[in-house]
C-alpha atoms as a PDB file:
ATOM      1  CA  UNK A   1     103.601  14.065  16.964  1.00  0.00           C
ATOM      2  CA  UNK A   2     104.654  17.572  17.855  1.00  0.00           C
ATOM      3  CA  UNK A   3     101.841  20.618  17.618  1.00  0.00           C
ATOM      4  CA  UNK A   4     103.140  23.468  16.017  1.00  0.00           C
ATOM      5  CA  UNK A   5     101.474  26.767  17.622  1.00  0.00           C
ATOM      6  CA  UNK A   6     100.484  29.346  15.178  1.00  0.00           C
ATOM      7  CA  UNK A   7     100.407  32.329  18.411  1.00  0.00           C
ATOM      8  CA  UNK A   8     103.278  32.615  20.501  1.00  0.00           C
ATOM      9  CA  UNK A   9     103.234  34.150  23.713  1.00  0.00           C
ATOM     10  CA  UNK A  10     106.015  36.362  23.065  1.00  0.00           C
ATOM     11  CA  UNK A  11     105.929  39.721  21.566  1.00  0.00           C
ATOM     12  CA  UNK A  12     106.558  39.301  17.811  1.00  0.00           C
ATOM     13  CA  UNK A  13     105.243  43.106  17.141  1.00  0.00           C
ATOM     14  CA  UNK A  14     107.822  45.787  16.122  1.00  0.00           C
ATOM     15  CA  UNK A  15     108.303  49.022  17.502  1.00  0.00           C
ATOM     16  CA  UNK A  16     106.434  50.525  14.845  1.00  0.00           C
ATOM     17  CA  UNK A  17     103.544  48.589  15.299  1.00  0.00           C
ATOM     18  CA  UNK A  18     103.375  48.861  18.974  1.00  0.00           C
ATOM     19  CA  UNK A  19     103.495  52.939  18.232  1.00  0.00           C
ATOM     20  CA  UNK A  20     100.970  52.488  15.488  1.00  0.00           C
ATOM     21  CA  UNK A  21      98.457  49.751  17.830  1.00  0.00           C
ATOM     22  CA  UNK A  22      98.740  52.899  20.574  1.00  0.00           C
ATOM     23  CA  UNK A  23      97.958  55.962  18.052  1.00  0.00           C
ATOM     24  CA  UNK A  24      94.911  54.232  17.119  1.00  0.00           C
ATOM     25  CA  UNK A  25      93.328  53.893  21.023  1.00  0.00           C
ATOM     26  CA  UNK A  26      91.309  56.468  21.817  1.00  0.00           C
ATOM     27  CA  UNK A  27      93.038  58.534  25.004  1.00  0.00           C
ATOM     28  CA  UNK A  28      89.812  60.093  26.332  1.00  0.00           C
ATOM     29  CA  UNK A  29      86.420  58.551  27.097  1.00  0.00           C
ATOM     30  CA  UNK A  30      84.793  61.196  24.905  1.00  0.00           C
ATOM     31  CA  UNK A  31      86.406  59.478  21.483  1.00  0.00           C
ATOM     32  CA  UNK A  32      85.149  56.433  22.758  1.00  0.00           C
ATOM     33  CA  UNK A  33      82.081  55.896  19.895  1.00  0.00           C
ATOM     34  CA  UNK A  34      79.007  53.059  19.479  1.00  0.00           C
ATOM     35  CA  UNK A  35      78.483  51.755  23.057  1.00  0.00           C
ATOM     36  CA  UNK A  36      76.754  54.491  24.727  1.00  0.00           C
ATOM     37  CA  UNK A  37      75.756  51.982  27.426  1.00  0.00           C
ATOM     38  CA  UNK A  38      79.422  51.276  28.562  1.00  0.00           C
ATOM     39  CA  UNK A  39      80.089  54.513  28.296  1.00  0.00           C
ATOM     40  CA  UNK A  40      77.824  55.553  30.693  1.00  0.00           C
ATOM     41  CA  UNK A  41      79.475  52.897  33.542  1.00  0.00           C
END
């Protein structure tokens, strides 16, 4: 009986998303919010 896998390990995300996942990140460790203790590391 074959499996069928529900992730892949290929990229399925457009180039939108992948522009869209990145714009969300935070790019300096100032933005970074809620964690204060892994900030401070």
């Amino acid at each position: 009986m074959a499996t069928d896998r529900i992730i892949s390990p290929q990229v399925s995300a457009s180039p939108e998303d992948e522009r869209i996942n990145w714009s969300l990140r935070p790019q300096h460790i100032d933005e970074y919010v809620g964690q204060p203790e892994l900030i401070e590391r």
